[in-house]
Each structure stands twice: as structure tokens, then as C-alpha cells.
N, C-alpha and C. Protein backbone atom coordinates (compact mmCIF):
# COMPACT_ATOMS: atom_id res chain seq x y z
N UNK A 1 -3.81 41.03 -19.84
CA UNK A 1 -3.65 40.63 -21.23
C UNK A 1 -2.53 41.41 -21.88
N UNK A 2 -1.75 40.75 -22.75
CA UNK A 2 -0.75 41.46 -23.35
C UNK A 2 -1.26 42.27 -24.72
N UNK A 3 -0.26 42.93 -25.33
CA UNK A 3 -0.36 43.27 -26.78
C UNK A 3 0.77 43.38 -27.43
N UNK A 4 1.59 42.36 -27.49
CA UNK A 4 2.66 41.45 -28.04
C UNK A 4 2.09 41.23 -29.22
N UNK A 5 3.15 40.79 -29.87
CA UNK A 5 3.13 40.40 -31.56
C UNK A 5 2.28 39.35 -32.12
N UNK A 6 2.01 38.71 -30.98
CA UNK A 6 0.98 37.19 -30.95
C UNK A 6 -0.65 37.69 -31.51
N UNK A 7 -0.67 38.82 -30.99
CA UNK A 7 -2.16 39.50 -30.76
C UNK A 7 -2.23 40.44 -32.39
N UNK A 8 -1.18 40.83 -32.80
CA UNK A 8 -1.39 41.69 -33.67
C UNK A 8 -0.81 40.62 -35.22
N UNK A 9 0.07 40.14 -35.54
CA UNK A 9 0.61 39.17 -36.48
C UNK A 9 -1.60 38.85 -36.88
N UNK A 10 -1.09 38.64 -38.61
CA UNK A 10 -2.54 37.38 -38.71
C UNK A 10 -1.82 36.26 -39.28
N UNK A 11 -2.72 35.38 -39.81
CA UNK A 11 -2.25 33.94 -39.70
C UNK A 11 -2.03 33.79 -41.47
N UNK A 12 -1.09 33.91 -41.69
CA UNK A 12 -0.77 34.29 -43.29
C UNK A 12 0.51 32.41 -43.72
N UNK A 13 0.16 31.65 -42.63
CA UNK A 13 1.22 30.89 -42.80
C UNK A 13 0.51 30.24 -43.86
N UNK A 14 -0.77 29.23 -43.69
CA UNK A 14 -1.40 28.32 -44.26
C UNK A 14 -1.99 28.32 -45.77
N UNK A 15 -1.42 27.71 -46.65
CA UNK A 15 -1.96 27.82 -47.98
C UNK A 15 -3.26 28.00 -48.52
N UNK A 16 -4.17 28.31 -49.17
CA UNK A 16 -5.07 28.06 -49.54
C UNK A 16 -5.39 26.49 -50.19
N UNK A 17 -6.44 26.31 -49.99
CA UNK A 17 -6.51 25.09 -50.90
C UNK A 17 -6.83 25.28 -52.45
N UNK A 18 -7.01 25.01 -53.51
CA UNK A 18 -7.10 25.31 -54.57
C UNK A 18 -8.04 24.26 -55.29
N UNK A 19 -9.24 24.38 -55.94
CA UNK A 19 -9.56 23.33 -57.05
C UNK A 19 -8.67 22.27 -57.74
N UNK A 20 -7.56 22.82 -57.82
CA UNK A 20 -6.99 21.90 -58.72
C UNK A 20 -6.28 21.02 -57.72
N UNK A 21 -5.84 21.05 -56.59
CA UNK A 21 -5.26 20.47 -55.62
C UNK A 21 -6.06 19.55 -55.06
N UNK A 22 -7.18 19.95 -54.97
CA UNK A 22 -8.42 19.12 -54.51
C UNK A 22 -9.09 17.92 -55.58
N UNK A 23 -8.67 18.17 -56.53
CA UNK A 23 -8.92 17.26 -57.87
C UNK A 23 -7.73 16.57 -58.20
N UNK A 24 -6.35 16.52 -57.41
CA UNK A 24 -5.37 15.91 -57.72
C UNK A 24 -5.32 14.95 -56.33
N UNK A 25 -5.69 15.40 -55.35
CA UNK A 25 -5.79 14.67 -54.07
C UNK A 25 -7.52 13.31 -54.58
N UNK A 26 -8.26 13.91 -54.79
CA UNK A 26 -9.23 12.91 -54.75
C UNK A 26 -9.02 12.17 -56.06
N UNK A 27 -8.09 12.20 -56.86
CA UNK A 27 -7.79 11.31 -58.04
C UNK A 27 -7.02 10.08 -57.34
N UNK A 28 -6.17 10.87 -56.84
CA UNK A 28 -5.13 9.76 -56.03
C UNK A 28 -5.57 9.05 -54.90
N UNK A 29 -6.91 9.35 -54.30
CA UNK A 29 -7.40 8.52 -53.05
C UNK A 29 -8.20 7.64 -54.22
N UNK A 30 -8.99 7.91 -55.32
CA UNK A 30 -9.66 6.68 -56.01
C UNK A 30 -8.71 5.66 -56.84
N UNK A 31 -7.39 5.83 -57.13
CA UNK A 31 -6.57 5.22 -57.62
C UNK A 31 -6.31 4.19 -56.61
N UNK A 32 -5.89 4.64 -55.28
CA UNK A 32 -5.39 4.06 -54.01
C UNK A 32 -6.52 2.57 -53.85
N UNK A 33 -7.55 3.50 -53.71
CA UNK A 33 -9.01 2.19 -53.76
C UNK A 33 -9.21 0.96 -54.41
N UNK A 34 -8.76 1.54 -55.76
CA UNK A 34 -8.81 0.64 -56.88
C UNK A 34 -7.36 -0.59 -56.78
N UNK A 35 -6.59 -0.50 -56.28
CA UNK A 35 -5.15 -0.46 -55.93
C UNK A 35 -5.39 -2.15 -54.67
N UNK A 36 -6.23 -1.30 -54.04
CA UNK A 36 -6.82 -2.07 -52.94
C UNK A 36 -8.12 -3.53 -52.86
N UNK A 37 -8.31 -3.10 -54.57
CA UNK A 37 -8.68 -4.14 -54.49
C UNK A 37 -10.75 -4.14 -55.10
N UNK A 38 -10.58 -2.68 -54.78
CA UNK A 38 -12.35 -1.97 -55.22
C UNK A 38 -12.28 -2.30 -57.06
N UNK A 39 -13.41 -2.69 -57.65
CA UNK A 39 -13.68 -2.04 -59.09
C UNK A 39 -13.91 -0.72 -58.83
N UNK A 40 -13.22 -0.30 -60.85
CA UNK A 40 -13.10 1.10 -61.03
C UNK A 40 -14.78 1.67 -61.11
N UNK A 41 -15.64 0.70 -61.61
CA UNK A 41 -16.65 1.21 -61.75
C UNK A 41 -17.18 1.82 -60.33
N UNK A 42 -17.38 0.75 -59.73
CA UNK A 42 -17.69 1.14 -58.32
C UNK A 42 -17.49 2.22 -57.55
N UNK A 43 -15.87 2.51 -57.99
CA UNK A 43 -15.35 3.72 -57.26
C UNK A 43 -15.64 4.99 -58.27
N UNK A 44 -15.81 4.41 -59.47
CA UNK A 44 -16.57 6.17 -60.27
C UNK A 44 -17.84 6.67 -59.67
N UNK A 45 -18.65 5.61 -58.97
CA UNK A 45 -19.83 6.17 -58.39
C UNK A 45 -20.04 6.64 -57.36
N UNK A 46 -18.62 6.38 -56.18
CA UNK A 46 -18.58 7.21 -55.00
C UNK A 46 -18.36 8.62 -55.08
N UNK A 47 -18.90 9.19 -54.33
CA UNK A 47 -19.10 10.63 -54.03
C UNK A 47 -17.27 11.08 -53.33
N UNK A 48 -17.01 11.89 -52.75
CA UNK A 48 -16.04 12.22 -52.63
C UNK A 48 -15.68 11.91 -50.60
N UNK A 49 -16.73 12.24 -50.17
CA UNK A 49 -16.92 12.24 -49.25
C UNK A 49 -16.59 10.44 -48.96
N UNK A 50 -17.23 9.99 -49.34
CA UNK A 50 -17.18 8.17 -49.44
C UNK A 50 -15.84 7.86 -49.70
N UNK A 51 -14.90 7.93 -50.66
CA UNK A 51 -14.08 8.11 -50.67
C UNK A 51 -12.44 8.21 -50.26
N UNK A 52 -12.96 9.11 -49.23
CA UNK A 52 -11.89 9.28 -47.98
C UNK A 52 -12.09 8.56 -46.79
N UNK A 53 -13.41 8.50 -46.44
CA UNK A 53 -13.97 7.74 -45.35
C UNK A 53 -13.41 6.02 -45.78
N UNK A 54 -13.03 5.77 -46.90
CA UNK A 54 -12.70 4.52 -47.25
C UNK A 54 -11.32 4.46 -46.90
N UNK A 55 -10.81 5.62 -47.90
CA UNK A 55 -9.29 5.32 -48.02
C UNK A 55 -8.60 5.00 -46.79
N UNK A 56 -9.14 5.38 -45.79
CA UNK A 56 -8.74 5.77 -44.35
C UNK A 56 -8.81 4.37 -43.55
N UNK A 57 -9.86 3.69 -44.22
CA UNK A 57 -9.63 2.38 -43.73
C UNK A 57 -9.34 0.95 -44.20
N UNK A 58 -8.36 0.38 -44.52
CA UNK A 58 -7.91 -0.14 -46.11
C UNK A 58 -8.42 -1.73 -45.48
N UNK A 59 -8.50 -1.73 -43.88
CA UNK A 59 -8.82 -3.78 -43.97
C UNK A 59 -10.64 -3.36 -44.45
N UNK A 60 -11.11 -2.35 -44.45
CA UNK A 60 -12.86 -2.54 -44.66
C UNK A 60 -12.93 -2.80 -46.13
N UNK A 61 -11.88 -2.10 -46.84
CA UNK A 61 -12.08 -2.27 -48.75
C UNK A 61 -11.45 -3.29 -48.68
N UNK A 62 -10.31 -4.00 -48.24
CA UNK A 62 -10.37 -5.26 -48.70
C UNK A 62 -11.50 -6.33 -48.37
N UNK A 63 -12.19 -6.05 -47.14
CA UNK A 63 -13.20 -7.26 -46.71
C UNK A 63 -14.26 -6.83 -47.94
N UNK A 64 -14.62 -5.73 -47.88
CA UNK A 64 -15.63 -5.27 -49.36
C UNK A 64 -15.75 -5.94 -50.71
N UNK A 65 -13.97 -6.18 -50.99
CA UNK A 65 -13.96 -6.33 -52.34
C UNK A 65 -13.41 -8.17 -52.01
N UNK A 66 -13.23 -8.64 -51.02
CA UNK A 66 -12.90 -9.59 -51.27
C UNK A 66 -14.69 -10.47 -51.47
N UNK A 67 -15.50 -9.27 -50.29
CA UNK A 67 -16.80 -10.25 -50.63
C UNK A 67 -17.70 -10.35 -52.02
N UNK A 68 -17.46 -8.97 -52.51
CA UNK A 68 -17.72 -8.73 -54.13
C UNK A 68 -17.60 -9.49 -55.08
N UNK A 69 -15.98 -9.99 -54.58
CA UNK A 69 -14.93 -11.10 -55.56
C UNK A 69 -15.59 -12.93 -55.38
């Protein structure tokens, strides 16, 4: 085993995440939704988690909202 710079360096690259970053990201995935075709109401009642699991798949919110419609 070595003890090269690999071993001693820590991992100082990666940002923190922040509250407010996290509240600007999940604004913009429920905008995206709504965008797609979801009511706003609908999407005020998803949880956050729901959310992303959606955004991620955009033909399931359109079949959703086209059957809604």
C-alpha cells in the first residue's frame, strides 16, 4: 500500500448542498410538471420525493394528465 497524496488529500472538492438550493431545484421540477401538462393543484400536493420520481419520467405525466383531461 502506498502513502501518496491520494491517501492523505480529503475530499474538499464537492459543494455542500444548501436549503435554499434545494428549494430552488424542487420549485423548478414542479414548474417542469405543470409545463407537462399536470394541474397546479395536484402538483401542490406531491411530496417532494413524488416529484422527482415524476419529473424523470415525462411520457408517464403526460399519459396521467392526458387521462385526467
Amino acid at each position: 500500500m502506498g502513502t501518496g497524496r491520494t491517501l492523505r488529500k480529503e475530499s474538499h472538492v464537492r459543494p455542500c448542498k444548501t436549503p435554499a438550493e434545494k428549494a430552488r431545484r424542487s420549485k423548478a421540477q414542479r414548474a417542469r410538471l405543470v409545463k407537462m401538462g399536470m394541474k397546479e393543484d395536484d402538483v401542490k400536493l406531491m411530496d417532494a420525493e413524488q416529484v422527482r420520481v415524476l419529473v424523470q419520467r415525462p411520457t408517464v405525466v403526460k399519459k396521467l394528465a392526458a387521462k385526467k383531461a
